[in-house]
Protein backbone atom coordinates (compact mmCIF):
# COMPACT_ATOMS: atom_id res chain seq x y z
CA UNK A 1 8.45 -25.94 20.42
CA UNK A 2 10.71 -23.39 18.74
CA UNK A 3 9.53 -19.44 18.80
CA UNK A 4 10.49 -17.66 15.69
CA UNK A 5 10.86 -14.13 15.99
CA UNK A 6 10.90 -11.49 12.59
CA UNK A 7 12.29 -8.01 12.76
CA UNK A 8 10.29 -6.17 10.24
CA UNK A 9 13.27 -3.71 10.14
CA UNK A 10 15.38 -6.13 8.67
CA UNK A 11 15.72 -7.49 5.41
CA UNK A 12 16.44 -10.97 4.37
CA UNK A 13 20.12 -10.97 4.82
CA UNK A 14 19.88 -9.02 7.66
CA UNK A 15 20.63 -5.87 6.38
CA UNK A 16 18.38 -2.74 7.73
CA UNK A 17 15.77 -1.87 5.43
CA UNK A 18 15.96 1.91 4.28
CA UNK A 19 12.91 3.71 3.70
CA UNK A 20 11.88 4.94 0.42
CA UNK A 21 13.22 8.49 -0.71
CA UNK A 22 9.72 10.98 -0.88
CA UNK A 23 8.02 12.08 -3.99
CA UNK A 24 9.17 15.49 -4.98
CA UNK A 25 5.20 15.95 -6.20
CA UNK A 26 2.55 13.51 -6.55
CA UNK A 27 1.28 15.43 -9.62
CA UNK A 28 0.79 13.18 -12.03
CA UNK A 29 1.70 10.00 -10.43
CA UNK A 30 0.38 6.88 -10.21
CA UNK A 31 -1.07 5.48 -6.37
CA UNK A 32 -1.35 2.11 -5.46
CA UNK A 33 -4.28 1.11 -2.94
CA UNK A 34 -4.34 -1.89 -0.89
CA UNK A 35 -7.64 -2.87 0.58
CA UNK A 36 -7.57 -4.56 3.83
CA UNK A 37 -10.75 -6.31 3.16
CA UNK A 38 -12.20 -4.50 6.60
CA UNK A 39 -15.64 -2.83 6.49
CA UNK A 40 -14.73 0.83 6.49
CA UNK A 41 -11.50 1.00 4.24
CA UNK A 42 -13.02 0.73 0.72
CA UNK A 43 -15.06 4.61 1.65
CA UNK A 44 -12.20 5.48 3.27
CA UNK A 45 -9.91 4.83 0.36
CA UNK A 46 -12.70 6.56 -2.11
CA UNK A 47 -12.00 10.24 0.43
CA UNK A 48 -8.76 9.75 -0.13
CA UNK A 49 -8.54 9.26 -3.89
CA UNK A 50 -10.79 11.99 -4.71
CA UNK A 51 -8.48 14.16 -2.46
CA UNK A 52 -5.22 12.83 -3.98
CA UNK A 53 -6.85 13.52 -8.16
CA UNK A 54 -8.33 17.01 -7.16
CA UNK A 55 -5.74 18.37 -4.49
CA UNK A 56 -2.55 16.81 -5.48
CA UNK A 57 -2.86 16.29 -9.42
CA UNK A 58 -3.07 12.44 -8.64
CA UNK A 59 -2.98 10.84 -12.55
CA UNK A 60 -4.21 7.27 -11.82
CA UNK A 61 -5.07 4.75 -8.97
CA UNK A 62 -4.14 1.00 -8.67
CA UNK A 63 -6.91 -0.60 -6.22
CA UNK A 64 -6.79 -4.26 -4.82
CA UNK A 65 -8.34 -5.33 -2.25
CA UNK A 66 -6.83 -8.37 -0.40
CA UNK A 67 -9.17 -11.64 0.03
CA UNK A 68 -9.01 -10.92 3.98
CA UNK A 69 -7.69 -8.65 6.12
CA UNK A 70 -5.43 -11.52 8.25
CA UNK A 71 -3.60 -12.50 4.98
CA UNK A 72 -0.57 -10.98 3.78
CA UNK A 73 -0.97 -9.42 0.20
CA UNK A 74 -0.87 -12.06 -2.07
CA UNK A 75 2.25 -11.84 -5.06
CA UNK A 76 -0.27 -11.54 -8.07
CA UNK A 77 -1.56 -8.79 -6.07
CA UNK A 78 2.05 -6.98 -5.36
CA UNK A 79 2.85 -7.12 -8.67
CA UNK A 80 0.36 -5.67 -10.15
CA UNK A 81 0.89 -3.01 -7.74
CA UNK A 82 4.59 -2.63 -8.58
CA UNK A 83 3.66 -0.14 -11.68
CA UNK A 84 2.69 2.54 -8.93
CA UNK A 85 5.20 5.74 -7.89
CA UNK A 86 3.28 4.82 -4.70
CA UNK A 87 1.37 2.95 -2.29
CA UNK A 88 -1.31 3.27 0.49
CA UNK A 89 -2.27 0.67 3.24
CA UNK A 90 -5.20 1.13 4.93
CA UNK A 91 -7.26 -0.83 7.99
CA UNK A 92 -11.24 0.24 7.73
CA UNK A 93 -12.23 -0.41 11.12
């Protein structure tokens, strides 16, 4: 049997990923959420939103929630959070 291994800091062609430049402001931008489909992160995603609208000037959330928490997001799901200046991850355990 043949062990794969994946560097997450790679890309496809090998190349090292490069993080995303910041947001000069999240005023008025759009969030994405993913869901983990865990117990806790749905509240703990409704804390944060209300933080990001009143504190930050947040304009609009994208929420999914994925259909389990040891899946990877599914593409439908990506792409509808592509429209988003940014996105949040969360486990709820």
């Amino acid at each position: 049997m043949t062990i794969r291994v994946l560097d997450p800091r790679q890309g496809a062609q090998g190349e090292a990923m490069q993080m995303a430049p910041a947001l000069a402001s999240l005023n008025g931008a759009v969030v994405g959420m993913i869901d983990n489909a865990k117990i806790g992160t749905e509240r703990l995603f409704d804390f944060i939103e209300e933080i990001l609208r009143k504190d930050y000037g947040v304009r609009e959330f994208i929420r999914r929630r994925k259909p389990d928490a040891s899946r990877p997001v599914p593409p439908q799901m990506l792409a509808e959070l592509s429209g988003a200046d940014a996105v949040l991850s969360a486990i709820g355990d």
